[in-house]
PDB file of N, CA and C in Angstrom:
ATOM      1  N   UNK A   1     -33.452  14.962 -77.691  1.00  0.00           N
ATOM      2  CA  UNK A   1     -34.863  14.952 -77.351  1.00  0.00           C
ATOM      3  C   UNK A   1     -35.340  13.532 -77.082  1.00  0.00           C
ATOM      4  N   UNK A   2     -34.658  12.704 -77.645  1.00  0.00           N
ATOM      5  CA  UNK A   2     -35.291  11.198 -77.676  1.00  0.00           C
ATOM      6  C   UNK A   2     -34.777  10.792 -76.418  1.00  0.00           C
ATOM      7  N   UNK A   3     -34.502  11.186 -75.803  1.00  0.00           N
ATOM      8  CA  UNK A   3     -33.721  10.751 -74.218  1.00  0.00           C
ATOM      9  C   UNK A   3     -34.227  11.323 -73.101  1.00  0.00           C
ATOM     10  N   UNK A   4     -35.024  11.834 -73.180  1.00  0.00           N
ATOM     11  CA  UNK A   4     -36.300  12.975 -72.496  1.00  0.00           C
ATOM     12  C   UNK A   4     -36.922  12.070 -71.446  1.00  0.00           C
ATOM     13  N   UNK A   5     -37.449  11.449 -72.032  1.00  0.00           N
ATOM     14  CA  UNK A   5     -38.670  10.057 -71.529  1.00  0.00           C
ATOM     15  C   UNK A   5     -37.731   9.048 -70.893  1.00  0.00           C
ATOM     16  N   UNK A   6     -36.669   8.811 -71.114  1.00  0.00           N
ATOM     17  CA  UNK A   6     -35.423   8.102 -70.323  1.00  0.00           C
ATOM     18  C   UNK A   6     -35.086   8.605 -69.037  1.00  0.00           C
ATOM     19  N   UNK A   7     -34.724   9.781 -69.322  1.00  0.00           N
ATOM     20  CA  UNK A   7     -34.105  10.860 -68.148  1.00  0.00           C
ATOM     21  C   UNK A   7     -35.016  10.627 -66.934  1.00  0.00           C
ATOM     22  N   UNK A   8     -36.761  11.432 -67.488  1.00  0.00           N
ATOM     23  CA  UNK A   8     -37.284  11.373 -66.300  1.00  0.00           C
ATOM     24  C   UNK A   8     -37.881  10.027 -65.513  1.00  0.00           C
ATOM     25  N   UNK A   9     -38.037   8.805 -66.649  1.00  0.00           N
ATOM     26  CA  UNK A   9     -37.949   7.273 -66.245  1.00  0.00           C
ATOM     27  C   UNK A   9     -37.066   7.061 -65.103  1.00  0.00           C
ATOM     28  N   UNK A  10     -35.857   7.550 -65.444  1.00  0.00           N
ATOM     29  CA  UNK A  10     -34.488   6.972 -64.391  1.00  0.00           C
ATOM     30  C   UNK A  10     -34.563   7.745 -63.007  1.00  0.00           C
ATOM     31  N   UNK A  11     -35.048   8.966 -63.127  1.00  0.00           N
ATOM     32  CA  UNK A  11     -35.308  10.231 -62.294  1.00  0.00           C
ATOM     33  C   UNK A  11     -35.853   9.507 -61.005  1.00  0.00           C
ATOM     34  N   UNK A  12     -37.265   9.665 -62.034  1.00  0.00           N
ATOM     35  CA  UNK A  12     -38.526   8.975 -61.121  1.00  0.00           C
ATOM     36  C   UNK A  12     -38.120   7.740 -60.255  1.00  0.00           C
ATOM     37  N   UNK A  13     -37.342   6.642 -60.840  1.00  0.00           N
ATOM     38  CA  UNK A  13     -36.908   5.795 -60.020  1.00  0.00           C
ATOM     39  C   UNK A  13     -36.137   6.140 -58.969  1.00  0.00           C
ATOM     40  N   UNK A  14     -35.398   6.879 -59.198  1.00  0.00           N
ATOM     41  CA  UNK A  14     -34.663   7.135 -58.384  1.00  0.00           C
ATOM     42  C   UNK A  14     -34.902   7.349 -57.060  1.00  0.00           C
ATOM     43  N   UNK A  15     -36.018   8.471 -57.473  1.00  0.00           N
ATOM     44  CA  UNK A  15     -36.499   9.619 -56.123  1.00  0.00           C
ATOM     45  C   UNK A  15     -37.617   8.651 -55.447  1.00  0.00           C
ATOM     46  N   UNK A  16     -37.980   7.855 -55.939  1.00  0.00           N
ATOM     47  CA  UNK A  16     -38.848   6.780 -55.441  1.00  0.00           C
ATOM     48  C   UNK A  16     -38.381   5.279 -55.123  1.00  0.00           C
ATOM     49  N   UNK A  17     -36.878   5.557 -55.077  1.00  0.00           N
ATOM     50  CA  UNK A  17     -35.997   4.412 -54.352  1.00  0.00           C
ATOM     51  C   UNK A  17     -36.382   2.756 -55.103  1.00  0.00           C
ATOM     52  N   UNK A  18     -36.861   3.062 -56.584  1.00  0.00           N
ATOM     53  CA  UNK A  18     -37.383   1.615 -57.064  1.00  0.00           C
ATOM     54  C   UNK A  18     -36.035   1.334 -58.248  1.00  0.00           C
ATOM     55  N   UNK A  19     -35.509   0.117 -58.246  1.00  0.00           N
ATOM     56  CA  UNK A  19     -35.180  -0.457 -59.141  1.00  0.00           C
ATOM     57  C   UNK A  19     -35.945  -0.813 -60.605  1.00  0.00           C
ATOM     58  N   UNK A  20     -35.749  -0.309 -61.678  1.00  0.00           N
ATOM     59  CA  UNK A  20     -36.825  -0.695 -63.072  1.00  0.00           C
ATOM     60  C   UNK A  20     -35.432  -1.800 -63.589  1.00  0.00           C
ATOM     61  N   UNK A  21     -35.866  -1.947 -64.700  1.00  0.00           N
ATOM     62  CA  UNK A  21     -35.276  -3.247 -65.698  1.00  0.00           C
ATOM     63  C   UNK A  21     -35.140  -2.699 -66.782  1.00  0.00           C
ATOM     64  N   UNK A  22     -34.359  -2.401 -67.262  1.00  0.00           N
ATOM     65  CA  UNK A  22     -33.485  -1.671 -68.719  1.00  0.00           C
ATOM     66  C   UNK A  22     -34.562  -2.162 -69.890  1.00  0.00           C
ATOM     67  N   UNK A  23     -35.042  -3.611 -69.667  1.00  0.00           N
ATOM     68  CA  UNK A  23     -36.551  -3.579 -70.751  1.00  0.00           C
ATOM     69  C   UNK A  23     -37.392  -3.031 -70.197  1.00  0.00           C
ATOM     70  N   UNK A  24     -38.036  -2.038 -70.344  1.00  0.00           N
ATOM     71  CA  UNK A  24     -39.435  -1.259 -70.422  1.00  0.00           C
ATOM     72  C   UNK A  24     -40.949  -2.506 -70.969  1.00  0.00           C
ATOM     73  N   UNK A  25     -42.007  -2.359 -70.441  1.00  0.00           N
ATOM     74  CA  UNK A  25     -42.766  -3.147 -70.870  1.00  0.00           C
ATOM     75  C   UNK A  25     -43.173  -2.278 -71.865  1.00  0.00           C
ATOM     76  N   UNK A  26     -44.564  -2.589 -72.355  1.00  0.00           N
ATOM     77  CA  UNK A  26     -45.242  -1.848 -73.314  1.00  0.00           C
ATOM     78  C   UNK A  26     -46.313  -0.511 -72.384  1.00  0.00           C
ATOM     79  N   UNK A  27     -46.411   0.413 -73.152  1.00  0.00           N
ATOM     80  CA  UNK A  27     -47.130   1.541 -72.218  1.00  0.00           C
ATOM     81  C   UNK A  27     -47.656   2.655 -73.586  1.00  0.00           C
ATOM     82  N   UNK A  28     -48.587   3.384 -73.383  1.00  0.00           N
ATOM     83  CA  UNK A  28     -48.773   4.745 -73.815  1.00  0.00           C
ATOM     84  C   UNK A  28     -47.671   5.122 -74.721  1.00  0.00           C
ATOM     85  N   UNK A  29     -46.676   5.416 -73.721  1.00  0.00           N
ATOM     86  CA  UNK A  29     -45.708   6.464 -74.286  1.00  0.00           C
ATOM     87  C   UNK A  29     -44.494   5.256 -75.085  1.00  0.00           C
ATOM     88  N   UNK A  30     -44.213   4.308 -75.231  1.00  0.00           N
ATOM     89  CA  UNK A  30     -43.412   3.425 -75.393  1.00  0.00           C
ATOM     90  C   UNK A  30     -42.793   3.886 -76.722  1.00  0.00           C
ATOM     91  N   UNK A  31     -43.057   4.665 -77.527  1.00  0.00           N
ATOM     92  CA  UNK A  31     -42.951   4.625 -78.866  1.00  0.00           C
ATOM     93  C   UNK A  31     -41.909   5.814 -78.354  1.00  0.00           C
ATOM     94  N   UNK A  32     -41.824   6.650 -77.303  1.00  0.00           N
ATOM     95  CA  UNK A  32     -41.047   7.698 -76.832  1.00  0.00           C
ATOM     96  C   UNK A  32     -39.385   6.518 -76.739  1.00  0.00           C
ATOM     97  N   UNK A  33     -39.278   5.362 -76.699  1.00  0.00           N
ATOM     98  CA  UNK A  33     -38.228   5.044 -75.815  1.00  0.00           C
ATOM     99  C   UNK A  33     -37.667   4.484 -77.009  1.00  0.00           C
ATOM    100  N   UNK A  34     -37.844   4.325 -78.540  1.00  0.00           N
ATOM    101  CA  UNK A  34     -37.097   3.938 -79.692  1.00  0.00           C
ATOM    102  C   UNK A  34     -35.968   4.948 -79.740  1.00  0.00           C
ATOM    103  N   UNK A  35     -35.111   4.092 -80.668  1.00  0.00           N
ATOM    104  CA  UNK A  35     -34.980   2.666 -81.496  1.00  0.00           C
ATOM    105  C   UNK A  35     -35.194   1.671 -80.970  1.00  0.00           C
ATOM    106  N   UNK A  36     -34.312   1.433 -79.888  1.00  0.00           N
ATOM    107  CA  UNK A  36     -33.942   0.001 -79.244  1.00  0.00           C
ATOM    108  C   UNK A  36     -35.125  -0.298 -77.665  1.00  0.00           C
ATOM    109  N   UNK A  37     -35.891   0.719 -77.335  1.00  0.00           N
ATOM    110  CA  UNK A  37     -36.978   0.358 -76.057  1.00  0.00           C
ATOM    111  C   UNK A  37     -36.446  -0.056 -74.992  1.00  0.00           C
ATOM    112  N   UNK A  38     -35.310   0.305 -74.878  1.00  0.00           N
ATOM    113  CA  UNK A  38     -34.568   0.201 -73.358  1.00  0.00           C
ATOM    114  C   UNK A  38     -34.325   1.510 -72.431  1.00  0.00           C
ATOM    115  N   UNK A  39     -34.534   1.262 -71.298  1.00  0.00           N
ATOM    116  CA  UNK A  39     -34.208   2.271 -70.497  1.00  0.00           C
ATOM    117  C   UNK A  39     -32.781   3.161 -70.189  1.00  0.00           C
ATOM    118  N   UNK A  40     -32.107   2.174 -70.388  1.00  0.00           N
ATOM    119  CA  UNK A  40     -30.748   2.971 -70.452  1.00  0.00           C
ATOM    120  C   UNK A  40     -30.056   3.299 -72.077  1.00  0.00           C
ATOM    121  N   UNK A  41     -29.156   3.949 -72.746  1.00  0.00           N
ATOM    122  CA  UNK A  41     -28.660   3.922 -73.885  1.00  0.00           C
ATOM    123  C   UNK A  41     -26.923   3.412 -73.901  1.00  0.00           C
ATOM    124  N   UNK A  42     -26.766   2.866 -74.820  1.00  0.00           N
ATOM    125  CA  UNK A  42     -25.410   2.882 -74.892  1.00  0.00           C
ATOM    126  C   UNK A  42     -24.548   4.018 -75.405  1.00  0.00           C
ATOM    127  N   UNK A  43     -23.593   4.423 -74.925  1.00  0.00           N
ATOM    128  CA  UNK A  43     -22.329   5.750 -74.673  1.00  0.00           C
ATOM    129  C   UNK A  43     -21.930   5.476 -76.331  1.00  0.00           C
ATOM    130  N   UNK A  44     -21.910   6.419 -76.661  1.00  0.00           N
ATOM    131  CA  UNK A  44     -21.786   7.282 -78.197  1.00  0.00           C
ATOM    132  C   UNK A  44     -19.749   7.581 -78.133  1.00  0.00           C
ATOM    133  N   UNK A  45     -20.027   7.706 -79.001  1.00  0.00           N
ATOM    134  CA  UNK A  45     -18.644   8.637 -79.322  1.00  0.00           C
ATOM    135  C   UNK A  45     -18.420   9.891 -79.704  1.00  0.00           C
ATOM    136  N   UNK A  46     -19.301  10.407 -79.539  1.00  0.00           N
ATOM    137  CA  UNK A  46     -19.806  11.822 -79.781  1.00  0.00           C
ATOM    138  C   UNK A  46     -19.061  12.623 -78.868  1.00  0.00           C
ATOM    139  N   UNK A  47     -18.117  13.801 -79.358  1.00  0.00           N
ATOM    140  CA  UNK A  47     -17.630  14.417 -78.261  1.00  0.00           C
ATOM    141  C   UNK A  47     -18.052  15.570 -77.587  1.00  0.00           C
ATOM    142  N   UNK A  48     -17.446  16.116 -76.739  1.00  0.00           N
ATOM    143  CA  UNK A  48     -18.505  17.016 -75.152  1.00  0.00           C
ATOM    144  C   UNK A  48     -17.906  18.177 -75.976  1.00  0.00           C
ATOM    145  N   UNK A  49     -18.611  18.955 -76.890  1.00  0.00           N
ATOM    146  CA  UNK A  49     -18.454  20.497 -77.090  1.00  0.00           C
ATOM    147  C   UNK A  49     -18.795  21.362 -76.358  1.00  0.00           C
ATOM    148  N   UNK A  50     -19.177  21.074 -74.812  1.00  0.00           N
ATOM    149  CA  UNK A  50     -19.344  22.177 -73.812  1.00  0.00           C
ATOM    150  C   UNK A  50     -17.995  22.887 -73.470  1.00  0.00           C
ATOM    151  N   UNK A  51     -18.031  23.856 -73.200  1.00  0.00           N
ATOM    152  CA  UNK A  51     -16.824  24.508 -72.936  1.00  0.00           C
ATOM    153  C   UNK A  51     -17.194  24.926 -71.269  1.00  0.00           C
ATOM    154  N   UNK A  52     -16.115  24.952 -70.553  1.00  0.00           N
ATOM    155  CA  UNK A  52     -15.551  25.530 -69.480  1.00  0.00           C
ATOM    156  C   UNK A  52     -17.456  26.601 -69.067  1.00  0.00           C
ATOM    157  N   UNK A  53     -16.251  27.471 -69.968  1.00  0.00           N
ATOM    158  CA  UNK A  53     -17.045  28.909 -69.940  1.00  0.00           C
ATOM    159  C   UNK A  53     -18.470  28.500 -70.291  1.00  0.00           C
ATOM    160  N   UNK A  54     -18.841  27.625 -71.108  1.00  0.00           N
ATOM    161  CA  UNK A  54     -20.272  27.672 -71.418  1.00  0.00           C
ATOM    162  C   UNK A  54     -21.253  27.025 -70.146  1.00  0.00           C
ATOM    163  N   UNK A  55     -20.263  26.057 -69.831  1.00  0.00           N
ATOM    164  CA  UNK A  55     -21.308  25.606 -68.861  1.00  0.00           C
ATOM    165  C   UNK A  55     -21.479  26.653 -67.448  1.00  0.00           C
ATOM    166  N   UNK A  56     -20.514  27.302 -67.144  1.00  0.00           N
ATOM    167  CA  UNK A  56     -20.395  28.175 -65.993  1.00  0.00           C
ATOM    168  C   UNK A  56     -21.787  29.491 -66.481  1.00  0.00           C
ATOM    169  N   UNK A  57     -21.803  29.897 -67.492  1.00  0.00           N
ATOM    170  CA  UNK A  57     -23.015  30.343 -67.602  1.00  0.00           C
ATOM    171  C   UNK A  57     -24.198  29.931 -67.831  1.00  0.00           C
ATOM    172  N   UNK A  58     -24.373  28.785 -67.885  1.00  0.00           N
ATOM    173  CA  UNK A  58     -25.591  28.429 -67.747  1.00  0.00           C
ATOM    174  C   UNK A  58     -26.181  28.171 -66.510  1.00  0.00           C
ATOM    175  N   UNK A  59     -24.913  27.587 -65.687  1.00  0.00           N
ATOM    176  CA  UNK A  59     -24.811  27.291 -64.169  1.00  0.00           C
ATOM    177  C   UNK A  59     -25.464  28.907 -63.780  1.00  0.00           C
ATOM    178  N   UNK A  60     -24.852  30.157 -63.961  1.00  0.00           N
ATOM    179  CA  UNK A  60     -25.317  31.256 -63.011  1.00  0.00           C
ATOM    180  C   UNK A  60     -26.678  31.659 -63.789  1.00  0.00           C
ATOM    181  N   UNK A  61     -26.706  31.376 -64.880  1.00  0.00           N
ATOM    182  CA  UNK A  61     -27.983  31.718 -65.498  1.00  0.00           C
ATOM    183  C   UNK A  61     -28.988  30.792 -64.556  1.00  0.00           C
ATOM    184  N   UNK A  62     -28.854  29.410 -64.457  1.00  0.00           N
ATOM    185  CA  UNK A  62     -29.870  28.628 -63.436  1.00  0.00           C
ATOM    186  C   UNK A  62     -29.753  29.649 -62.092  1.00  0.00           C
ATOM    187  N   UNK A  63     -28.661  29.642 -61.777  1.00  0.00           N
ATOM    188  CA  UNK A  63     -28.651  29.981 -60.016  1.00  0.00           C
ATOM    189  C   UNK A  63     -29.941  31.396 -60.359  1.00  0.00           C
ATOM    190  N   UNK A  64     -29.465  32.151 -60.768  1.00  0.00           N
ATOM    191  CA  UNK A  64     -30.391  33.193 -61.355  1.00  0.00           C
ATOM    192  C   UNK A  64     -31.598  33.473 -61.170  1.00  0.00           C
ATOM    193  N   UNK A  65     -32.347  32.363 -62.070  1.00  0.00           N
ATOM    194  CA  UNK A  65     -33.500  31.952 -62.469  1.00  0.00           C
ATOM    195  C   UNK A  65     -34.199  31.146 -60.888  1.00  0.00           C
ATOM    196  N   UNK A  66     -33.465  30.738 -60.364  1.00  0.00           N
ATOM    197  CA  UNK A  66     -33.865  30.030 -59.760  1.00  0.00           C
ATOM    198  C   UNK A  66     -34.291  30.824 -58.027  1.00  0.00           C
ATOM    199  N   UNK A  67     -33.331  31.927 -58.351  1.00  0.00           N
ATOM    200  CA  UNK A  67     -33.202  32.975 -56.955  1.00  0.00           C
ATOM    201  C   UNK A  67     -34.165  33.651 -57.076  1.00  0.00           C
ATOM    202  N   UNK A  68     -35.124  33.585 -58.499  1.00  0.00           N
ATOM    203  CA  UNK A  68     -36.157  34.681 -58.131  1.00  0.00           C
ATOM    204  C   UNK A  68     -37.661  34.058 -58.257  1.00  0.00           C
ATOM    205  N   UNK A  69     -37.318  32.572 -58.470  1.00  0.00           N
ATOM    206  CA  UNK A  69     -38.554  31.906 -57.831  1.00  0.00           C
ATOM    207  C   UNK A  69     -38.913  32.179 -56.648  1.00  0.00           C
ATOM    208  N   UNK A  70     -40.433  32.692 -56.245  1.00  0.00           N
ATOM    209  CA  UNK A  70     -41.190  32.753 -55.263  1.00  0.00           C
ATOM    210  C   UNK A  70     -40.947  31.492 -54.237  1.00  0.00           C
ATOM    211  N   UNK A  71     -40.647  31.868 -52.549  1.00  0.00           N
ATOM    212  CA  UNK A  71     -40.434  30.340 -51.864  1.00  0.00           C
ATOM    213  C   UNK A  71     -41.652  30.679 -51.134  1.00  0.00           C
ATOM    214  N   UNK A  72     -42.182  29.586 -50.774  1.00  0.00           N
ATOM    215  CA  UNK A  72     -42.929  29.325 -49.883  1.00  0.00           C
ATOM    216  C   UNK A  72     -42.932  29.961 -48.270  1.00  0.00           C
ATOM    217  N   UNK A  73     -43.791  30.546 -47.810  1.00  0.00           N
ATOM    218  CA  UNK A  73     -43.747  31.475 -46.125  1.00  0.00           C
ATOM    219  C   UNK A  73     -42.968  29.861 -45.626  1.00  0.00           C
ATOM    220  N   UNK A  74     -42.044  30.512 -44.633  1.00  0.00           N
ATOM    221  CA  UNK A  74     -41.411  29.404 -43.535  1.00  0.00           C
ATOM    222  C   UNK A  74     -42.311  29.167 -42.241  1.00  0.00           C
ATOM    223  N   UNK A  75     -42.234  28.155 -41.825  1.00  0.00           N
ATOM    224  CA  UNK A  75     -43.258  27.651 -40.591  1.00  0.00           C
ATOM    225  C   UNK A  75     -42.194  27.643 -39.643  1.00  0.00           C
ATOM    226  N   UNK A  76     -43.016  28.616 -38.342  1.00  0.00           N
ATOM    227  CA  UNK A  76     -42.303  28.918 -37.435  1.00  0.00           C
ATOM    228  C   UNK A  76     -42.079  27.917 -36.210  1.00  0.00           C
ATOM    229  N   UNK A  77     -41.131  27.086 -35.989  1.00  0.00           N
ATOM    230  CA  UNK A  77     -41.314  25.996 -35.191  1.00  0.00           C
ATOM    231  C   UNK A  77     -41.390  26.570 -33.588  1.00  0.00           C
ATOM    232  N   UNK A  78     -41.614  25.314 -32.505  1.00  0.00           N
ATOM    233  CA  UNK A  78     -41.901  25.630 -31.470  1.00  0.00           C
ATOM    234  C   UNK A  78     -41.776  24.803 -30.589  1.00  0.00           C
TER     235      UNK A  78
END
């Protein structure tokens, strides 16, 4: 959960083609980006208990979910 406010930090840059600086200034939400108030984290040793199989269902569970979102009428070009 504490990596939440990171994720969509890095996101946002992304999709908005901006470079940020791994120090974060001070803001609102800043208290979201402890312990250390950097934008990126350092790699754990924690190991990947996803399995094969687990992630493949979550994958069709998204595709799923996602197929029965309402799309928008298409604009008929000309």
């Amino acid at each position: 959960i504490r990596n939440v406010a990171r994720c969509w930090t890095f996101e946002t840059a992304v999709a908005l083609g901006v470079d940020i600086a791994n120090e974060l200034p001070y803001n609102d939400y800043f208290e979201y980006f402890g312990p250390d108030f950097k934008l990126h984290i350092s790699p754990s040793n924690m190991t990947n208990q996803n399995t094969s199989e687990y992630m493949d269902k979550i994958k069709t569970r998204l595709y799923e979910n996602l197929r029965m979102i309402p799309h928008a009428p298409g604009v008929q070009m000309q």
